[in-house]
C-alpha atoms as a PDB file:
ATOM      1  CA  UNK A   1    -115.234 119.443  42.897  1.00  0.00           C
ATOM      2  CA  UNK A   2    -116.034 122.965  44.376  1.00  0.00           C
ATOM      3  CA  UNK A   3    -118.615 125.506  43.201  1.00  0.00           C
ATOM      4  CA  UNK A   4    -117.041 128.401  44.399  1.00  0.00           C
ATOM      5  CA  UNK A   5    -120.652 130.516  43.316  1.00  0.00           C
ATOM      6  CA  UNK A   6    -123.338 128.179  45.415  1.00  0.00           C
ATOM      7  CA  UNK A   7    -120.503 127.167  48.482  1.00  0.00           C
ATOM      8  CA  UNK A   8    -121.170 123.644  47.318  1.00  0.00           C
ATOM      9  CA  UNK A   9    -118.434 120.715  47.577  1.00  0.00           C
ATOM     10  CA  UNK A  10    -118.208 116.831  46.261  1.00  0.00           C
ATOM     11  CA  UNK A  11    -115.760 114.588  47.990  1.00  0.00           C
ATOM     12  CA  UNK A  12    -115.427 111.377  46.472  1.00  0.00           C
ATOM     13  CA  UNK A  13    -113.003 108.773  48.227  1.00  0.00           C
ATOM     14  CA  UNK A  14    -111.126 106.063  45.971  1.00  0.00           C
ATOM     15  CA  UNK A  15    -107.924 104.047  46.201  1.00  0.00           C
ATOM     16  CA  UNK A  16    -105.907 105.673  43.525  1.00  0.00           C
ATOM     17  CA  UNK A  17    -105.848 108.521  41.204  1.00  0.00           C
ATOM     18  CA  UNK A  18    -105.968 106.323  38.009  1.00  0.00           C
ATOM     19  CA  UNK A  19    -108.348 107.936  34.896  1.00  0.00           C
ATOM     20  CA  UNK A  20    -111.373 105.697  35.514  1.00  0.00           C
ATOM     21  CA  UNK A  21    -111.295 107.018  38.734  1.00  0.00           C
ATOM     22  CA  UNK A  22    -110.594 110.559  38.203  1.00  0.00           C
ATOM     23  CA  UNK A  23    -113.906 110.188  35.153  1.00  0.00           C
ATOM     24  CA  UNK A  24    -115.666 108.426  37.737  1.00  0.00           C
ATOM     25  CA  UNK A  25    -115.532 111.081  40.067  1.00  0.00           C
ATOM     26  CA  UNK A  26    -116.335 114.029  37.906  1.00  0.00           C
ATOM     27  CA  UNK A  27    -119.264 112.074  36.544  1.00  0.00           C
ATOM     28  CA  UNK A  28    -120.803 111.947  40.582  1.00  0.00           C
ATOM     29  CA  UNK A  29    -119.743 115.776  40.827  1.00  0.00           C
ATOM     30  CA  UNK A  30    -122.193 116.243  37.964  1.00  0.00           C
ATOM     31  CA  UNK A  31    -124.979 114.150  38.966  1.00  0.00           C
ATOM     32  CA  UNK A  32    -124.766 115.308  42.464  1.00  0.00           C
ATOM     33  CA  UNK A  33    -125.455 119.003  41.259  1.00  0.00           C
ATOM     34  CA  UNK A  34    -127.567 117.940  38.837  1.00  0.00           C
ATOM     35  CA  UNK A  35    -126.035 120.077  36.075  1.00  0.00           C
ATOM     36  CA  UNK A  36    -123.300 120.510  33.977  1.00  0.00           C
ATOM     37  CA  UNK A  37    -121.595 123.829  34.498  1.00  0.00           C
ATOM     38  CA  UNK A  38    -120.043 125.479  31.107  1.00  0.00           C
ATOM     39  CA  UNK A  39    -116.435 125.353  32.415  1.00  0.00           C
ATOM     40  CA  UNK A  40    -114.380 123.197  34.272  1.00  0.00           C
ATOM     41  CA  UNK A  41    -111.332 123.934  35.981  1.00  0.00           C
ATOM     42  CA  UNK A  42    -109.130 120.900  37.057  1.00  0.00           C
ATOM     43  CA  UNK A  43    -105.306 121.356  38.697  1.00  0.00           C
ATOM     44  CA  UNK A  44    -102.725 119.720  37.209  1.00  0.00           C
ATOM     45  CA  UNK A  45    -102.730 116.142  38.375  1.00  0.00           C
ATOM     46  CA  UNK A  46    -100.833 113.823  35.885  1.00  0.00           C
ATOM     47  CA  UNK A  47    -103.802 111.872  35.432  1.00  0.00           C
ATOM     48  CA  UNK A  48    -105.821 114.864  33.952  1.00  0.00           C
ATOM     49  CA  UNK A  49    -103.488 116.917  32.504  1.00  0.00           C
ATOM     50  CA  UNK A  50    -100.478 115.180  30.229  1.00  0.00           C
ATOM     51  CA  UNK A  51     -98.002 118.093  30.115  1.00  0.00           C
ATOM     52  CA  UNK A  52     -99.167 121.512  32.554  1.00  0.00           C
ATOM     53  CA  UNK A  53     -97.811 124.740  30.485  1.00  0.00           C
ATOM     54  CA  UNK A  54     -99.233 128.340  31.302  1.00  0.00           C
ATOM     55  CA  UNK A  55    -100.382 129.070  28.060  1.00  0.00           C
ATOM     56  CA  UNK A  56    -101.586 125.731  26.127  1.00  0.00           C
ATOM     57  CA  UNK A  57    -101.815 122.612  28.635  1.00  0.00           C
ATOM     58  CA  UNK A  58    -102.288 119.334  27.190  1.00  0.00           C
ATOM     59  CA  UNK A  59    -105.153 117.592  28.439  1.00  0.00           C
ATOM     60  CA  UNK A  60    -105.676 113.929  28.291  1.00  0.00           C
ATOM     61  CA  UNK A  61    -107.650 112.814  25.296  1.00  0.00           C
ATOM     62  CA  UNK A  62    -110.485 110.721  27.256  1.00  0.00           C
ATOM     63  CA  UNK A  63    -110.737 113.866  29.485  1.00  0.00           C
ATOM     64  CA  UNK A  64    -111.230 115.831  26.954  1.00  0.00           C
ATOM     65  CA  UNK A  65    -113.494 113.629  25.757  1.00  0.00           C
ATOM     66  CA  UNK A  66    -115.683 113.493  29.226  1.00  0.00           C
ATOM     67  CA  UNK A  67    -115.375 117.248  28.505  1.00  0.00           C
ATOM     68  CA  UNK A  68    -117.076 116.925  24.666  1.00  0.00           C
ATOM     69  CA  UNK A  69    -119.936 114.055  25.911  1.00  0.00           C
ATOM     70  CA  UNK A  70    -121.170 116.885  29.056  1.00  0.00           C
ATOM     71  CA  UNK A  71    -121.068 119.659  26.761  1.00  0.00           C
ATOM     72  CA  UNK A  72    -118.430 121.479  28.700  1.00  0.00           C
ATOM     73  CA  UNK A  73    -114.991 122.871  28.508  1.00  0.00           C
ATOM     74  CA  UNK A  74    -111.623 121.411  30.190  1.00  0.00           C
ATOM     75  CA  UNK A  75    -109.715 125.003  31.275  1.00  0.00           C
ATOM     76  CA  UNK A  76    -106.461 123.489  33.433  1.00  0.00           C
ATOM     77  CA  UNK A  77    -105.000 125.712  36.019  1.00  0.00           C
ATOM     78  CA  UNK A  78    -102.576 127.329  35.898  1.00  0.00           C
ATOM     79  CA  UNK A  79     -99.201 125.781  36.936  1.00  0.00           C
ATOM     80  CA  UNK A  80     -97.942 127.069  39.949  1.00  0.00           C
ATOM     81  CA  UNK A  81     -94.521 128.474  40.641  1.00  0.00           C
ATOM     82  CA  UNK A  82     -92.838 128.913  43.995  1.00  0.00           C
ATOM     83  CA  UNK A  83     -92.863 132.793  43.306  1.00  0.00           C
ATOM     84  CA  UNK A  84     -96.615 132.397  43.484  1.00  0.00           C
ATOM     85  CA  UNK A  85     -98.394 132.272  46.777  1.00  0.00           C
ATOM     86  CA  UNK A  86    -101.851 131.685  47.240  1.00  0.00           C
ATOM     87  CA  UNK A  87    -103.676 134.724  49.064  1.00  0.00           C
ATOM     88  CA  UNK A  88    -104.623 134.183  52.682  1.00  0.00           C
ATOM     89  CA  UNK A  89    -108.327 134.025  52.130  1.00  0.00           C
ATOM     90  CA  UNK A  90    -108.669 131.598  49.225  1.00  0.00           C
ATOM     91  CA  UNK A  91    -105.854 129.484  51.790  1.00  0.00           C
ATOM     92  CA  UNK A  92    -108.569 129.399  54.895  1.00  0.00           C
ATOM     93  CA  UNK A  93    -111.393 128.559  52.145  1.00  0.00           C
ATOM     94  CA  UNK A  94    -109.233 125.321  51.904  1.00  0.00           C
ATOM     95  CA  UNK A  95    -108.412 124.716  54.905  1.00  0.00           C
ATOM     96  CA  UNK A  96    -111.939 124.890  55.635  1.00  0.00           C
ATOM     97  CA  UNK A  97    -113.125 122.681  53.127  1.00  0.00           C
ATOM     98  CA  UNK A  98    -110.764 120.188  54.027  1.00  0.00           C
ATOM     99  CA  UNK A  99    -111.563 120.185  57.495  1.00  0.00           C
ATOM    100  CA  UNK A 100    -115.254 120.142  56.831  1.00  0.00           C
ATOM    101  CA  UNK A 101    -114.793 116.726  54.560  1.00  0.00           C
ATOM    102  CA  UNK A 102    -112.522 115.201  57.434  1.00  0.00           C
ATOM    103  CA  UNK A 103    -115.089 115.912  60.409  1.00  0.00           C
ATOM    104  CA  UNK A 104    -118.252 114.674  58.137  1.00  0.00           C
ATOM    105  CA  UNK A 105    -116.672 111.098  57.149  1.00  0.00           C
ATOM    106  CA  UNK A 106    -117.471 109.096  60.097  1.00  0.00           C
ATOM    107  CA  UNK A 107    -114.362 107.805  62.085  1.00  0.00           C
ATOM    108  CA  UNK A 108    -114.696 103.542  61.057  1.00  0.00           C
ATOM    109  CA  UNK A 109    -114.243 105.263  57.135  1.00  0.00           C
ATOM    110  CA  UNK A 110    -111.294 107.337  57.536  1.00  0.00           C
ATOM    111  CA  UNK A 111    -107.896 106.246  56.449  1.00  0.00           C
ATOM    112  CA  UNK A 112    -105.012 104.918  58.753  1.00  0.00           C
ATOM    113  CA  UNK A 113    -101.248 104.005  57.974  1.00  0.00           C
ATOM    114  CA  UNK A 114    -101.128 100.780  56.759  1.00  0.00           C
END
């Protein structure tokens, strides 16, 4: 989870991308900050989102239901179409991210090929 407005990231590692994970991760994003922000906005992984559509997604019902219990809202984004690059800027904000997580997870906790 990234708050774009306070530069702050949560990483959370786990073996799949099953629901219980994907709840179990959101719920450490929100203790980590220590607050519930009023809107979330997830991409389009199958386990979140149950069909991705630009103008009413449908979001999976215990999801939505995470959503309800934290007293925020679920706002997908948008799907993405190959016409539709991402700008240069928010691309290095990535890349940056990602290469921050990867040099802060010691080397013994990384992942390998099986």
């Amino acid at each position: 989870m990234v708050l774009g407005g306070a530069s702050f990231t949560f990483a959370k590692a786990s073996w799949t991308q099953t629901l219980p994970d994907w709840i179990d991760a959101h719920v450490g994003a929100l203790e980590a900050i220590g607050d519930v922000p009023q809107l979330i906005v997830p991409d389009n992984a199958k386990t979140a989102i149950v069909k991705a559509c630009f103008y009413d997604p449908q979001v999976n019902r215990i999801y939505t239901e995470m959503a309800a219990h934290y007293e925020t809202a679920l706002l997908p984004a948008r799907p993405r179409r190959e016409t539709m690059l991402v700008e240069p800027l928010e691309a290095s904000i990535y890349e940056e991210l990602v290469l921050l997580i990867r040099l802060s997870v010691p080397p013994m906790y990384r992942f390998r090929a099986i």
